[in-house]
Protein backbone atom coordinates (compact mmCIF):
# COMPACT_ATOMS: atom_id res chain seq x y z
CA UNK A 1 0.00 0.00 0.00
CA UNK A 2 1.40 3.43 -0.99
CA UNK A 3 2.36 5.59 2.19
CA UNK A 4 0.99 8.94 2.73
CA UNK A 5 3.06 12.17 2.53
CA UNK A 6 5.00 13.74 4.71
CA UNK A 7 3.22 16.84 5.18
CA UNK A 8 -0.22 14.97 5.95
CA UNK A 9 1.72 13.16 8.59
CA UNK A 10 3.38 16.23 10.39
CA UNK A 11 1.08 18.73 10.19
CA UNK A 12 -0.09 19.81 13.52
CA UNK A 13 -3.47 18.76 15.65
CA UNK A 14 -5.37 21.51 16.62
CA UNK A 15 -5.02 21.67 20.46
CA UNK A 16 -8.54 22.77 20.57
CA UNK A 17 -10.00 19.64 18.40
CA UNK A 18 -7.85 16.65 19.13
CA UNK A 19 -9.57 15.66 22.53
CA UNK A 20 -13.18 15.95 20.55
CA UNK A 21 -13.30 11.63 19.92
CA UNK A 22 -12.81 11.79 23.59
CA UNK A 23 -15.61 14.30 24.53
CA UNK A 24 -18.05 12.60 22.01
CA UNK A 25 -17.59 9.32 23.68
CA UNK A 26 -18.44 10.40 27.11
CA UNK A 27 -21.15 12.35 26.29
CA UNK A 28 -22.32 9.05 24.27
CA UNK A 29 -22.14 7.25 27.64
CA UNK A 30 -24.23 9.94 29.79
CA UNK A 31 -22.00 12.40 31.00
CA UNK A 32 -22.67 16.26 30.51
CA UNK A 33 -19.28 18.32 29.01
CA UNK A 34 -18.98 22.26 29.06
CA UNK A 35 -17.29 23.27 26.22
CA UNK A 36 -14.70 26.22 27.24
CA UNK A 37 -12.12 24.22 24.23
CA UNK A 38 -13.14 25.92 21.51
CA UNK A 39 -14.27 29.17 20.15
CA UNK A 40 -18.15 28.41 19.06
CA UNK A 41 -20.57 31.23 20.97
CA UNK A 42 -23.99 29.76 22.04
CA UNK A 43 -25.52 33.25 20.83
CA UNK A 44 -27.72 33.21 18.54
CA UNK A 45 -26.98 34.33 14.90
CA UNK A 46 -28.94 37.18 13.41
CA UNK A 47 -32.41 36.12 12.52
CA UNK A 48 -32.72 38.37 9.95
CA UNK A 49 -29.33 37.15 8.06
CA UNK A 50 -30.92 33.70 8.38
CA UNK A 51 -34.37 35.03 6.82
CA UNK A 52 -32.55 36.08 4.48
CA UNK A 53 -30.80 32.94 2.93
CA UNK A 54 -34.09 31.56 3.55
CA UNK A 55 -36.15 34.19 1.62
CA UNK A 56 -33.41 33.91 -1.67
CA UNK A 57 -35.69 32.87 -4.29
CA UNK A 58 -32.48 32.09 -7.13
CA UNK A 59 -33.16 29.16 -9.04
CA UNK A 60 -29.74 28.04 -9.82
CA UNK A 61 -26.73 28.57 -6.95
CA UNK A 62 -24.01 29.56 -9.52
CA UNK A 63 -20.51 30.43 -9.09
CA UNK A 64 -19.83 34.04 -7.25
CA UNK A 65 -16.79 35.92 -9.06
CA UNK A 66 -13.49 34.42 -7.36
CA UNK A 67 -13.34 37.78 -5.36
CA UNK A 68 -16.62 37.67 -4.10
CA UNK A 69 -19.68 39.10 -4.55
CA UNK A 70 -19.68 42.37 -5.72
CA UNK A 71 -22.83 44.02 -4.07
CA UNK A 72 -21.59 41.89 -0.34
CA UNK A 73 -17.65 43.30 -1.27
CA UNK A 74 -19.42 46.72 -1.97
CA UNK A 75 -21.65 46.98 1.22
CA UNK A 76 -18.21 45.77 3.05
CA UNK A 77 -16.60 49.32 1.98
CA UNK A 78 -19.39 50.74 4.29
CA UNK A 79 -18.81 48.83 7.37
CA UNK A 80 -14.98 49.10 7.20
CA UNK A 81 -15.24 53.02 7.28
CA UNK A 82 -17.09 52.94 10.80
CA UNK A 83 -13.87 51.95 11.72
CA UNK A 84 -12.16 55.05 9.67
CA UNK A 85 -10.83 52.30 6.94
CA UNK A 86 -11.25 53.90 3.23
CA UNK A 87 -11.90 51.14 0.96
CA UNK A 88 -12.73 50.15 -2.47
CA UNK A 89 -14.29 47.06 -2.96
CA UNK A 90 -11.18 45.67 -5.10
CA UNK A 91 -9.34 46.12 -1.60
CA UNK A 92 -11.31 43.48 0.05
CA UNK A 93 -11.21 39.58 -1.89
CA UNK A 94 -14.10 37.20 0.04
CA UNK A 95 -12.61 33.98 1.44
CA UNK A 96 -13.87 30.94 2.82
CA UNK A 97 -13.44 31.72 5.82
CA UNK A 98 -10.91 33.46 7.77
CA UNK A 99 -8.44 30.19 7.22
CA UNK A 100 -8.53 29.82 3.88
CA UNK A 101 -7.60 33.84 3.93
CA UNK A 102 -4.50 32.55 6.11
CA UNK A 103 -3.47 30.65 3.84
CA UNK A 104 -3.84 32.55 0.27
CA UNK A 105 -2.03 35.28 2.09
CA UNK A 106 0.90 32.67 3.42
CA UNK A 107 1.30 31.73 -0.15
CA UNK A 108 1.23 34.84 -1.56
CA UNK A 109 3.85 36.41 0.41
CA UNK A 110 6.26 34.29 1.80
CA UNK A 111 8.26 31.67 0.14
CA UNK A 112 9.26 28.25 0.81
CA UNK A 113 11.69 29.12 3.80
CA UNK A 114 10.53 32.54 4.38
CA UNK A 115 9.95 33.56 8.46
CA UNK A 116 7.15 35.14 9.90
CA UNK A 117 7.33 36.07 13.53
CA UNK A 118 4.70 35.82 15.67
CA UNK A 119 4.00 36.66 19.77
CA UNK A 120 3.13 33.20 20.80
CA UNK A 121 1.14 32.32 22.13
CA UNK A 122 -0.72 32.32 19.61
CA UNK A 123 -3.97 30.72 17.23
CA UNK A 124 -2.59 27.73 16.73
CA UNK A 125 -4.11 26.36 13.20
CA UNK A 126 -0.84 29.48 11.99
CA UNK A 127 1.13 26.38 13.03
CA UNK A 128 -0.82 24.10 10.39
CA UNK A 129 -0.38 26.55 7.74
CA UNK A 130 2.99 27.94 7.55
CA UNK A 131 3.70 23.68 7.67
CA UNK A 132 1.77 23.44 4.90
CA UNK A 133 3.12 26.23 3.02
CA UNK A 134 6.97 25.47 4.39
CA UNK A 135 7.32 28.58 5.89
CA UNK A 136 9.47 29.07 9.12
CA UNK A 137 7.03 30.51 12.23
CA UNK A 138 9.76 32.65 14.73
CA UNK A 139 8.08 32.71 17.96
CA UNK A 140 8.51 35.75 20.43
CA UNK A 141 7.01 34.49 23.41
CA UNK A 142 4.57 36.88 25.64
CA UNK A 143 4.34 36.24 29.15
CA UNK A 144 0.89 35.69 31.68
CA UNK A 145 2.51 37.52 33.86
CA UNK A 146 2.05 40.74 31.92
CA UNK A 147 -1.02 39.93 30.47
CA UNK A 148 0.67 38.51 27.20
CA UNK A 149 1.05 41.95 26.30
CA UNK A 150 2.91 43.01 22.98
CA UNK A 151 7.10 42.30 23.42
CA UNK A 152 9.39 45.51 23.33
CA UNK A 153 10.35 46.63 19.55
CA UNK A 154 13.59 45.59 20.53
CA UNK A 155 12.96 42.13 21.28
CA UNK A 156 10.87 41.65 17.31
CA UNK A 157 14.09 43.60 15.85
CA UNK A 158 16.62 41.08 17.71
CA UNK A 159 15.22 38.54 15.58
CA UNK A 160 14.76 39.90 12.50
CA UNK A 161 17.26 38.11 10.04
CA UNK A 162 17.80 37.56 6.16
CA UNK A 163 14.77 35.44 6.12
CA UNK A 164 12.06 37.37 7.99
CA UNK A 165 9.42 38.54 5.41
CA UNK A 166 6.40 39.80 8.24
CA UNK A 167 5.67 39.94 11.79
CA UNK A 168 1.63 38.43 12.11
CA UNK A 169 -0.20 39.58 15.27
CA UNK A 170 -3.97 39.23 15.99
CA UNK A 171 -5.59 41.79 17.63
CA UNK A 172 -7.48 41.53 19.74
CA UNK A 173 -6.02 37.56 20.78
CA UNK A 174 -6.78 35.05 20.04
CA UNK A 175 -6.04 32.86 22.33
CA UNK A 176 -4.96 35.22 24.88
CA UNK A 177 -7.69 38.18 24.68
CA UNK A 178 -4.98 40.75 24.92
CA UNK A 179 -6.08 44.07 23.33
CA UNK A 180 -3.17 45.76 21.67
CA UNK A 181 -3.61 49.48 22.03
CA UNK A 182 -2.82 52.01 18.59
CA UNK A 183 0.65 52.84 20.09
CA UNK A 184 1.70 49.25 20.08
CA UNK A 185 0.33 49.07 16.22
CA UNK A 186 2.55 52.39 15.58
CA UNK A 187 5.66 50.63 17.18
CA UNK A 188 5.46 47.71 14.81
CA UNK A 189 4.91 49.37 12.06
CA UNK A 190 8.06 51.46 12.67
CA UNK A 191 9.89 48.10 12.34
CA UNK A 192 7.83 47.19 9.37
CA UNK A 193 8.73 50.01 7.03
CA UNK A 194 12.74 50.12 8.93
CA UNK A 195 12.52 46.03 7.26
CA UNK A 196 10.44 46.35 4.66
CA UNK A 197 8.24 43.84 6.07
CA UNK A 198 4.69 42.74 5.50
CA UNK A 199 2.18 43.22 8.59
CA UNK A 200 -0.63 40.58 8.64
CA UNK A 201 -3.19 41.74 11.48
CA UNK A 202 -5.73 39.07 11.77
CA UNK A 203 -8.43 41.24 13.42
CA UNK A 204 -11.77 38.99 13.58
CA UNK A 205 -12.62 40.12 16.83
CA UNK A 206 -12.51 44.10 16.66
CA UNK A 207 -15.84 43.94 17.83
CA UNK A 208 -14.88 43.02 21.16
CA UNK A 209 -12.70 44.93 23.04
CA UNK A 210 -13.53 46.16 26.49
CA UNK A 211 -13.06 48.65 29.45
CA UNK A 212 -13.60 51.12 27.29
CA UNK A 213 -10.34 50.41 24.38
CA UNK A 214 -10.82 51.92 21.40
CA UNK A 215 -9.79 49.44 18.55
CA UNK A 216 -7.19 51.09 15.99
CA UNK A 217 -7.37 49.01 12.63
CA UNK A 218 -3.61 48.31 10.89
CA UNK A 219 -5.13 49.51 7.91
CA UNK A 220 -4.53 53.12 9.35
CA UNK A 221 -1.10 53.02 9.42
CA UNK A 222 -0.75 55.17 7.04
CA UNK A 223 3.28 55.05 6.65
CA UNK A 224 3.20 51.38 5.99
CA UNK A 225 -0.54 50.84 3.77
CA UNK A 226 1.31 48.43 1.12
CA UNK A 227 2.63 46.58 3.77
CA UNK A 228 -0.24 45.78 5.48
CA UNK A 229 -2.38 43.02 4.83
CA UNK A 230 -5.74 41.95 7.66
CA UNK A 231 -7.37 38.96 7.97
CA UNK A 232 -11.24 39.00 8.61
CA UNK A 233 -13.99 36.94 9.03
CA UNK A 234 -17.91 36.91 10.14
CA UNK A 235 -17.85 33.81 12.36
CA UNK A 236 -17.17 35.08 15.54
CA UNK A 237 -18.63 38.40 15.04
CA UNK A 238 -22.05 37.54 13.99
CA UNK A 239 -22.02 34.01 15.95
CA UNK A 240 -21.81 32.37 12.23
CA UNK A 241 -18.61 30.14 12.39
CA UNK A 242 -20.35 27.41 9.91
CA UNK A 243 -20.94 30.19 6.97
CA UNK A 244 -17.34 29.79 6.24
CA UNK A 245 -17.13 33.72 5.26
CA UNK A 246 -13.66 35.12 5.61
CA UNK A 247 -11.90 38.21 3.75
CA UNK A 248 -8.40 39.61 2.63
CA UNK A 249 -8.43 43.39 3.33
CA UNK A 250 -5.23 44.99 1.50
CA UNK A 251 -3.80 48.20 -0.53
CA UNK A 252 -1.68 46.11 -2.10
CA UNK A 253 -1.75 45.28 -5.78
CA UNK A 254 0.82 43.01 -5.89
CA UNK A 255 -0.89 40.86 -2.97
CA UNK A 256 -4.04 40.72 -4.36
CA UNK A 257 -3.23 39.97 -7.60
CA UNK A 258 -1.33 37.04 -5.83
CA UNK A 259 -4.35 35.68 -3.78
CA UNK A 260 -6.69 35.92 -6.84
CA UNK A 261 -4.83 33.30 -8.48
CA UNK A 262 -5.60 31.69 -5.75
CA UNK A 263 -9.04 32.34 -5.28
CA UNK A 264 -9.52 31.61 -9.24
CA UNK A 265 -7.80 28.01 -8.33
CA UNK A 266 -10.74 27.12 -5.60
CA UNK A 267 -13.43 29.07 -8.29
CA UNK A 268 -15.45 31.03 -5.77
CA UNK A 269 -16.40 31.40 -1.69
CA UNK A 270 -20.04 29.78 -0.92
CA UNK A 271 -22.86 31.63 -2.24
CA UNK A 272 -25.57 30.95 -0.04
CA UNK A 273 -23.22 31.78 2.81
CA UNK A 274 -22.47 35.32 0.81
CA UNK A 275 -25.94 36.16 0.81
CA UNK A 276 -26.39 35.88 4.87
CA UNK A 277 -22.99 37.72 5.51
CA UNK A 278 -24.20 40.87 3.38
CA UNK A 279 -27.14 40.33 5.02
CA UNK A 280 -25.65 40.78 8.49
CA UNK A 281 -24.32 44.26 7.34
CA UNK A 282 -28.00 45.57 7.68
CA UNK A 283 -28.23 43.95 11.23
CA UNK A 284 -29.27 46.94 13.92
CA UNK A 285 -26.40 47.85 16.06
CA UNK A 286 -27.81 46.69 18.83
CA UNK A 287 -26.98 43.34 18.09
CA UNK A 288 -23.46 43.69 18.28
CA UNK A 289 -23.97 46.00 21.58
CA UNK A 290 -25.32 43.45 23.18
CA UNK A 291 -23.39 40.66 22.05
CA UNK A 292 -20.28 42.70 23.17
CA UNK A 293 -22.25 43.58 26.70
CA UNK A 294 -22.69 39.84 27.04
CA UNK A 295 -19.38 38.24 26.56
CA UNK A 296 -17.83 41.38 28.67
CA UNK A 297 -20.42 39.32 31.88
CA UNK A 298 -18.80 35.94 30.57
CA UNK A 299 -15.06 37.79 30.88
CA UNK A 300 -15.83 39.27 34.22
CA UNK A 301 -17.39 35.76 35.59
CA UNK A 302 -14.50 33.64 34.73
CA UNK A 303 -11.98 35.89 35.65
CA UNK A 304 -13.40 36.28 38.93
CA UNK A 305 -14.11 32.75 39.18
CA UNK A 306 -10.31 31.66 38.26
CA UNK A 307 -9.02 34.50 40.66
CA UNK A 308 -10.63 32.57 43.43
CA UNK A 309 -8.95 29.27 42.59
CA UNK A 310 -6.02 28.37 44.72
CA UNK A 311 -2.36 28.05 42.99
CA UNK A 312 -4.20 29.53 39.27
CA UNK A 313 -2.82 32.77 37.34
CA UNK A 314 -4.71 34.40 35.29
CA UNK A 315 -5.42 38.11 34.44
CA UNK A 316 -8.55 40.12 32.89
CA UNK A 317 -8.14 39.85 29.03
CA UNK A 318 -8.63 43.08 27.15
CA UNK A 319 -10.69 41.63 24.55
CA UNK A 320 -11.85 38.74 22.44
CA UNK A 321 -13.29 35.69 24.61
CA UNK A 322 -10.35 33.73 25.37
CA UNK A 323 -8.31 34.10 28.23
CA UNK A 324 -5.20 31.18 28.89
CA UNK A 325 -4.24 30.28 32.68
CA UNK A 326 -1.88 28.45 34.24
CA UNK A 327 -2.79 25.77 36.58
CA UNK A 328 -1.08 24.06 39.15
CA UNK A 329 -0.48 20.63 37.40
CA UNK A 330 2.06 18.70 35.98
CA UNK A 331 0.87 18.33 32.69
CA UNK A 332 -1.83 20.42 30.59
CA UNK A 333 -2.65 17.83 27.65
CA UNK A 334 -2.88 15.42 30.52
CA UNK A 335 -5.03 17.02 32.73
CA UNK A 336 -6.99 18.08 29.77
CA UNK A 337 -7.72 14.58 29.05
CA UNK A 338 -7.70 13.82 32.25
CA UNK A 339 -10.86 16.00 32.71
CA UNK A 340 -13.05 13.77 29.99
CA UNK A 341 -12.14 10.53 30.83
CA UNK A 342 -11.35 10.64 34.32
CA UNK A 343 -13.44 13.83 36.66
CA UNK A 344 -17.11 14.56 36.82
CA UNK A 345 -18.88 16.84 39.37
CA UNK A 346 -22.74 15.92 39.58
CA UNK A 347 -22.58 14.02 36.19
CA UNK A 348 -20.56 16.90 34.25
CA UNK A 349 -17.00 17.94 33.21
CA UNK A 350 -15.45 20.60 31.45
CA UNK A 351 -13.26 20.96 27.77
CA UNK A 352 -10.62 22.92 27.62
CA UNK A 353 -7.32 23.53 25.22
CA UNK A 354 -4.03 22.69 26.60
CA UNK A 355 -1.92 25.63 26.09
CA UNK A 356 0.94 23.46 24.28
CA UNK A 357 -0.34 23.35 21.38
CA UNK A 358 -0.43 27.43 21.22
CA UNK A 359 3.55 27.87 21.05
CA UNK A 360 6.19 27.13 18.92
CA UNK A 361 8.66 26.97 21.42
CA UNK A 362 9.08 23.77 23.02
CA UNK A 363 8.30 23.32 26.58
CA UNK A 364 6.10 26.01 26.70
CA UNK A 365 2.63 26.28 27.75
CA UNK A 366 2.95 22.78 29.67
CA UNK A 367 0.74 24.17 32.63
CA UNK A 368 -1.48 26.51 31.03
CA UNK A 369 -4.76 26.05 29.24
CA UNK A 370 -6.91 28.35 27.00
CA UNK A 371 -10.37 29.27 28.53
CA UNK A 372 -12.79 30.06 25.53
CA UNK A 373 -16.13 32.39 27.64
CA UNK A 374 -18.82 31.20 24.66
CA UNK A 375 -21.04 29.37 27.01
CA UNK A 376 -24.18 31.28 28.99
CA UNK A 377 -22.89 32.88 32.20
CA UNK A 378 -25.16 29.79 34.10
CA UNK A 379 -23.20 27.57 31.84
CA UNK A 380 -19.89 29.00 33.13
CA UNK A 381 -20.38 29.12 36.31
CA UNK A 382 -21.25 25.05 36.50
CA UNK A 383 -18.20 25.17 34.44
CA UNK A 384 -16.03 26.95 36.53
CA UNK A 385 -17.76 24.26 40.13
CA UNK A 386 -16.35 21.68 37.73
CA UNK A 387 -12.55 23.12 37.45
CA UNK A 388 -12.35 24.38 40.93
CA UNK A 389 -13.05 20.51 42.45
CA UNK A 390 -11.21 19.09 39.35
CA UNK A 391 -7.98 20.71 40.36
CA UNK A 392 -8.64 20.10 44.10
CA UNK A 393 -8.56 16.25 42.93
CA UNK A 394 -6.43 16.31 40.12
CA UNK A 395 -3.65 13.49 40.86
CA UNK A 396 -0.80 15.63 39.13
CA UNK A 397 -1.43 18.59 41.25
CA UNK A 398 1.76 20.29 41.74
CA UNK A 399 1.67 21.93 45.11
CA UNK A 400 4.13 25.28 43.94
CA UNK A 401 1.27 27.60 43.89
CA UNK A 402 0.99 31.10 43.03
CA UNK A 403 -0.82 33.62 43.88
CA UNK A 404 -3.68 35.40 40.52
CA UNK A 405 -2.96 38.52 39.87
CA UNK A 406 -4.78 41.48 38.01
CA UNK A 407 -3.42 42.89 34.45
CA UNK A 408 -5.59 45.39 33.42
């Protein structure tokens, strides 16, 4: 039998999937699991976007244009400059899905060997596809103890070598929920244009950023617009991660040009999906006002809960709905798996990501988990019952305990 190739074989598990045959076979035999693992909101999406697709009365579901829709790309122009973000809709290519716009950017920029750096940790499918693309990921690792805030300029320029084509943040984090303020944007993109580098900004969750932050969009960097390329995507914002609608936001010819031959490769982004994302654009604001109000209730329940928790670290993330912690146990993926298999409190457990799989850097992340606040604040509090006892119990409890603290 002919063996499979090398790249299906080492390309990485997502940290936030692989435990899933586990979860589905307890829940098969009876027993109730919160999932914290994995960045799916329990809010509803927006009725009228799903009237919408329902209402469509085409008779044959043809091909969109490679690039997207024009009307959806068109309407996009006017929800970018809420943000102050002058468009044309030739800026802006439709993707499926904020991945696939990972990866047509990957390939259109960066060569076989070329580096990207990127604060770890970080979103850990940008593992999966710089493997896929051979591209080099340079880690510059964050710390919990600051929040996982952005690294000093110095510490991107000291490794900056002959390789490095782009540093790739995401603000705000995922998985960290660290909101990265406008001056931290303006000191990267002084290293940008002093390297001629690319920026990629993956910026899915600009919607949700708290205490009162005022998002700043790389696409306003006005010194360094060519070099600038953001990744965006529906799912999160409008609770629609199955409509697979992503985008590639960029001044730059050269890039798009690039990622259209792309795009022209896979023929076009799903049109049904299309159709409910431009409907979403006519959504009343309130629904994002109160889908923001709500996860900021999730944030400030887990944080307090996880602040209460003997020997845990943790810190109040700035946006997003992720927040990592470290735990006082020997072994994340094994407590992780250790939690499905092995705990229950009252006939329930609770998912979560070990934070491993989030760096490049060996070693790291071997006591720290990523908390993912898309479950009903009920939800998360039974949740949070469950990890308290569970690391009361946990056999590998390592007894070295330190104190939470507050980042704000």
């Amino acid at each position: 039998m002919p063996s499979v190739s090398k790249r299906g074989e080492q390309t990485p598990l997502s940290p936030f999937r692989k435990l899933i045959p586990i979860a589905d076979r307890v829940k098969a035999a009876g027993k109730k699991v919160y999932h914290l693992n994995i960045g799916q909101p329990d809010i509803e999406s927006p009725a009228a976007a799903m009237a919408a697709v329902r209402a469509t009365d085409t008779k044959i579901l043809a091909y969109s244009p490679a690039e997207g829709n024009a009307s959806y790309r068109q309407k996009l122009v006017g929800y970018y400059k809420k943000f102050d973000i002058d468009l044309e809709p030739e800026h802006i290519m439709v993707t499926t899905g904020g991945s696939e716009a990972i990866q047509f950017m990957f390939l259109s920029c960066l060569d076989k060997g070329d580096e990207v750096i990127i604060p770890e940790p970080f979103y850990a499918n940008y593992n999966g596809f710089a493997h896929i693309g051979d591209i080099k990921i340079k880690p510059i690792t964050s710390t919990i103890d600051t929040g996982f805030a952005l690294p000093d300029p110095e510490a991107f320029e000291a490794i900056i070598g002959p390789r490095t084509k782009a540093i790739f943040i995401t603000n705000p984090n995922n998985p960290t929920g660290c909101f990265y303020p406008k001056e931290a944007l303006k000191q990267l993109a002084s290293i940008v244009k002093k390297h001629d580098l690319f920026l990629f900004v993956d910026e899915v969750y600009r919607e949700f950023c708290y205490d009162d932050q005022e998002f700043f969009s790389a696409l306003n960097l006005l010194d360094i617009q060519e070099n600038v390329v953001v990744i965006d995507s529906i799912s999160k914002r409008y609770s629609a991660c199955g409509a697979r609608i992503g985008a590639i936001v960029t001044y730059n010819q050269q890039v798009r040009d690039a990622a259209s031959r792309f795009a022209k490769l896979r023929l076009s982004p799903p049109g049904l999906a299309q159709i409910f994302a431009e409907a979403t654009l006519d959504v009343e604001e309130n629904y994002l006002s109160n889908v923001k109000e709500e996860y900021d209730n999730r944030r400030q329940t887990v944080y307090r809960r996880l602040q209460a928790m003997p020997g845990v670290t943790s810190y109040k993330p700035g946006g997003a709905f992720y927040c990592f912690a470290q735990f006082p146990i020997d072994d994340a993926d094994a407590f992780c798996q250790w939690l499905l298999e092995e705990f229950e409190l009252d006939g329930a457990t609770v998912m979560l990501s070990p934070g491993q799989g989030f760096y490049a850097t060996p070693g790291l992340g071997h006591n720290e988990v990523r908390i993912a606040y898309v479950l009903n604040t009920t939800d998360l509090e039974a949740a949070m019952d469950c990890l308290e006892e569970a690391l009361i119990s946990y056999p590998g409890r390592v007894d070295n305990a330190v104190e939470a603290l507050t980042v704000n």
